[in-house]
Protein backbone atom coordinates (compact mmCIF):
# COMPACT_ATOMS: atom_id res chain seq x y z
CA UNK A 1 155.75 174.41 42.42
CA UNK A 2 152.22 174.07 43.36
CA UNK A 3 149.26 173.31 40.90
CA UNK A 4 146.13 175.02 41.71
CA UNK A 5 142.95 173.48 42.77
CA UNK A 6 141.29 173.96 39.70
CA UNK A 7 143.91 171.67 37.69
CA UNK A 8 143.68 168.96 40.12
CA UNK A 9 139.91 168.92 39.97
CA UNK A 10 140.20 169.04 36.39
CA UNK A 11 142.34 165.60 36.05
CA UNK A 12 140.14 164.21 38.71
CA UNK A 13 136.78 164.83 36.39
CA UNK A 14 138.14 163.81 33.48
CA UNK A 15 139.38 160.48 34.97
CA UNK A 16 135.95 160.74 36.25
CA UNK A 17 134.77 160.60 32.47
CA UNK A 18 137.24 158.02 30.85
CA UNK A 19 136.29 156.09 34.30
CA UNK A 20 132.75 156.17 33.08
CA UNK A 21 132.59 155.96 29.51
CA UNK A 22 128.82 155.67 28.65
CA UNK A 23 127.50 157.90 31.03
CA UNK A 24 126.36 161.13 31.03
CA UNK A 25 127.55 162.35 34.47
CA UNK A 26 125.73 164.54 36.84
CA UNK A 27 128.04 167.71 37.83
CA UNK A 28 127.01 166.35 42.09
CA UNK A 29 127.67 163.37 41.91
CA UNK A 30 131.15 163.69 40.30
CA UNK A 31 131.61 166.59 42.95
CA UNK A 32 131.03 163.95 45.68
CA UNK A 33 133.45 161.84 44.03
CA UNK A 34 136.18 164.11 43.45
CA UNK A 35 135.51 165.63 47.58
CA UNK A 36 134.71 169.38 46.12
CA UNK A 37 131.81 171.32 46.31
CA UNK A 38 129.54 170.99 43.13
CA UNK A 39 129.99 174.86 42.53
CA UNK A 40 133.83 174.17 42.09
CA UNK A 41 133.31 171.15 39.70
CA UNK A 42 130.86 172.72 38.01
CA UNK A 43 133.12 175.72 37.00
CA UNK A 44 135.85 173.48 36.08
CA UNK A 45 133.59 171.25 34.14
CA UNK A 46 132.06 174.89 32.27
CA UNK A 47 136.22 175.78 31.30
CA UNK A 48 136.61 171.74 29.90
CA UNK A 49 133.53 171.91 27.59
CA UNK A 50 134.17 175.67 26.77
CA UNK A 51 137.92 173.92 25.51
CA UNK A 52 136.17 170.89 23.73
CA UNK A 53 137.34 168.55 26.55
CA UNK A 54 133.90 167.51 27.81
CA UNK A 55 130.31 168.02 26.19
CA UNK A 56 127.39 168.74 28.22
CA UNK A 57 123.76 168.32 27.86
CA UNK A 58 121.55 170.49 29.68
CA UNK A 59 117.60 169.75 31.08
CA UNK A 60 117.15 167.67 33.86
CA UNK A 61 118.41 164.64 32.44
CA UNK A 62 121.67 166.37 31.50
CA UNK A 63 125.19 166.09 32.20
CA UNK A 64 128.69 166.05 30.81
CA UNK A 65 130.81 163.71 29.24
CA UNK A 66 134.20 163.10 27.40
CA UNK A 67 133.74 164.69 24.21
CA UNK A 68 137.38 163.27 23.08
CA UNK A 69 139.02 159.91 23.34
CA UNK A 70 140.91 159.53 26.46
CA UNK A 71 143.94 159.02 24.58
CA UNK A 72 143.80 162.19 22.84
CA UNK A 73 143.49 164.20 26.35
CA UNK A 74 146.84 165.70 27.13
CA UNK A 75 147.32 165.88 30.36
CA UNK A 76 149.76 168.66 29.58
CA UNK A 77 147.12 171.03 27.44
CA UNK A 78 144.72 170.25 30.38
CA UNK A 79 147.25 171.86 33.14
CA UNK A 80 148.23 174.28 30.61
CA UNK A 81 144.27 175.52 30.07
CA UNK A 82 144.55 176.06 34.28
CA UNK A 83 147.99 177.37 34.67
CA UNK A 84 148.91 179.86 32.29
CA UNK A 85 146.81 182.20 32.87
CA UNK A 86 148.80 182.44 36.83
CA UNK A 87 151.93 183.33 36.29
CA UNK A 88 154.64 181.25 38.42
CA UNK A 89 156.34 184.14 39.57
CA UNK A 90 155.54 187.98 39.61
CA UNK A 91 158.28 188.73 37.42
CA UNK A 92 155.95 186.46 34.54
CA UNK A 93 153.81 188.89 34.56
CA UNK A 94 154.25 192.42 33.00
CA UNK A 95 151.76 194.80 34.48
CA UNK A 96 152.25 193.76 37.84
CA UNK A 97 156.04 193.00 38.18
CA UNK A 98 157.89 195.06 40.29
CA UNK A 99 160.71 193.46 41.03
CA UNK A 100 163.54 195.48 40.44
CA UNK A 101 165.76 192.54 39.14
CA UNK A 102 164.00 191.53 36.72
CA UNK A 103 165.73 192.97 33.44
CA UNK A 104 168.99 191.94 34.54
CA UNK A 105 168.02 188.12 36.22
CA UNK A 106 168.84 185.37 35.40
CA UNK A 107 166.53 183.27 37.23
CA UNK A 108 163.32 183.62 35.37
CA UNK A 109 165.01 182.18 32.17
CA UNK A 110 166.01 179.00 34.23
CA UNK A 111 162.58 178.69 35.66
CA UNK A 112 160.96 179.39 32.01
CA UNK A 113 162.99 176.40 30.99
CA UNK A 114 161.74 174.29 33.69
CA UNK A 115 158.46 175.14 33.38
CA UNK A 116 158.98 174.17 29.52
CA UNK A 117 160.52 170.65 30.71
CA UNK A 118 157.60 170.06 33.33
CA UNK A 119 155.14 170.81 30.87
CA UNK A 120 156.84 168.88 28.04
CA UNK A 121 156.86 165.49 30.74
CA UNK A 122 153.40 166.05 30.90
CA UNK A 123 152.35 166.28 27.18
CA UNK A 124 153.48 162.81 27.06
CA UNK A 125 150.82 161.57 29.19
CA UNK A 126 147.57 160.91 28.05
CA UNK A 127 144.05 160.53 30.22
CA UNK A 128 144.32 157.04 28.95
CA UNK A 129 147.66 156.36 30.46
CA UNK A 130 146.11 157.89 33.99
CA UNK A 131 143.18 155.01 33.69
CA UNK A 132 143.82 152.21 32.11
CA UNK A 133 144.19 149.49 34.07
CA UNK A 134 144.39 151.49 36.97
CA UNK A 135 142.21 149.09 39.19
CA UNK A 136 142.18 151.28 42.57
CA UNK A 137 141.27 153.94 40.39
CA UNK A 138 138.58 152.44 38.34
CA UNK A 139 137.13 150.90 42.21
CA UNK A 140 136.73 154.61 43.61
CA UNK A 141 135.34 156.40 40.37
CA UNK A 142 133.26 154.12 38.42
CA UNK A 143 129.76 154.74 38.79
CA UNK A 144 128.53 151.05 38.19
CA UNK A 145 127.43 148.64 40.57
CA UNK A 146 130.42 147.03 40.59
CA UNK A 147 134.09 147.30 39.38
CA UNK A 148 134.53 144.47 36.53
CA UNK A 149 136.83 141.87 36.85
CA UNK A 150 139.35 143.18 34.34
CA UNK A 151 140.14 146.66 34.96
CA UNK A 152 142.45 147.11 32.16
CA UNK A 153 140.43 148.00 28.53
């Protein structure tokens, strides 16, 4: 199993966020951060405020932040919002499949249920439990001068 691009970058600009709590972050400087091109974060960041994730402001002194608390970010309903709509395997998908298995398989009901199990791991974990006292973290994407002395909030 591989998670698209799109799902990383999204847990990498919300940690961005919880990382940087009273800011309203610039959609460059976050792509700079998170090594992608600002076109790439700044679709990603357009599918997390279209979901209520983030809110943005526009103008020139606009931006984006966390519009929830990071410990009521799922990490799970975040990959879900990038994954489902690729289906793991092309018998997931019923226009395209043409596998001619696939009404007698077995496999895709195994893979459903680990899919359901990887997915259920993950809607245990909050963005809060990705952040908080994560010091390395907080040291590469904090947009302050300086990392405080506590990390952990």
């Amino acid at each position: 199993m591989r998670l698209t691009i799109r799902t990383n970058l999204a847990a990498r600009i919300l940690m961005t966020c919880a990382e940087n709590p009273d800011r309203v972050l610039k959609t460059a400087e976050v792509a700079e951060l998170c090594n992608c091109s600002t076109n790439h974060a700044a679709h990603v960041v357009q599918r997390l405020q279209a979901d209520g994730y983030v809110s943005t402001v526009r103008g020139r002194s606009g931006g984006f932040s966390l519009a929830l608390a990071a410990d009521k970010v799922s990490i799970g309903a975040v990959f879900r919002l990038f994954e489902a709509d690729i289906p793991f395997a092309e018998c997931f998908d019923e226009v395209t499949n043409t596998c001619p298995l696939s009404k007698t398989c077995r496999l895709k009901r195994y893979i459903e249920r680990a899919l359901d199990a990887f997915y259920h791991e993950l809607d245990m974990v909050t963005l809060r439990d990705l952040v908080q006292g994560n010091c390395g973290l907080s040291a590469l994407l904090t947009l302050r001068p300086e990392v405080p002395n506590s990390c952990s909030r």
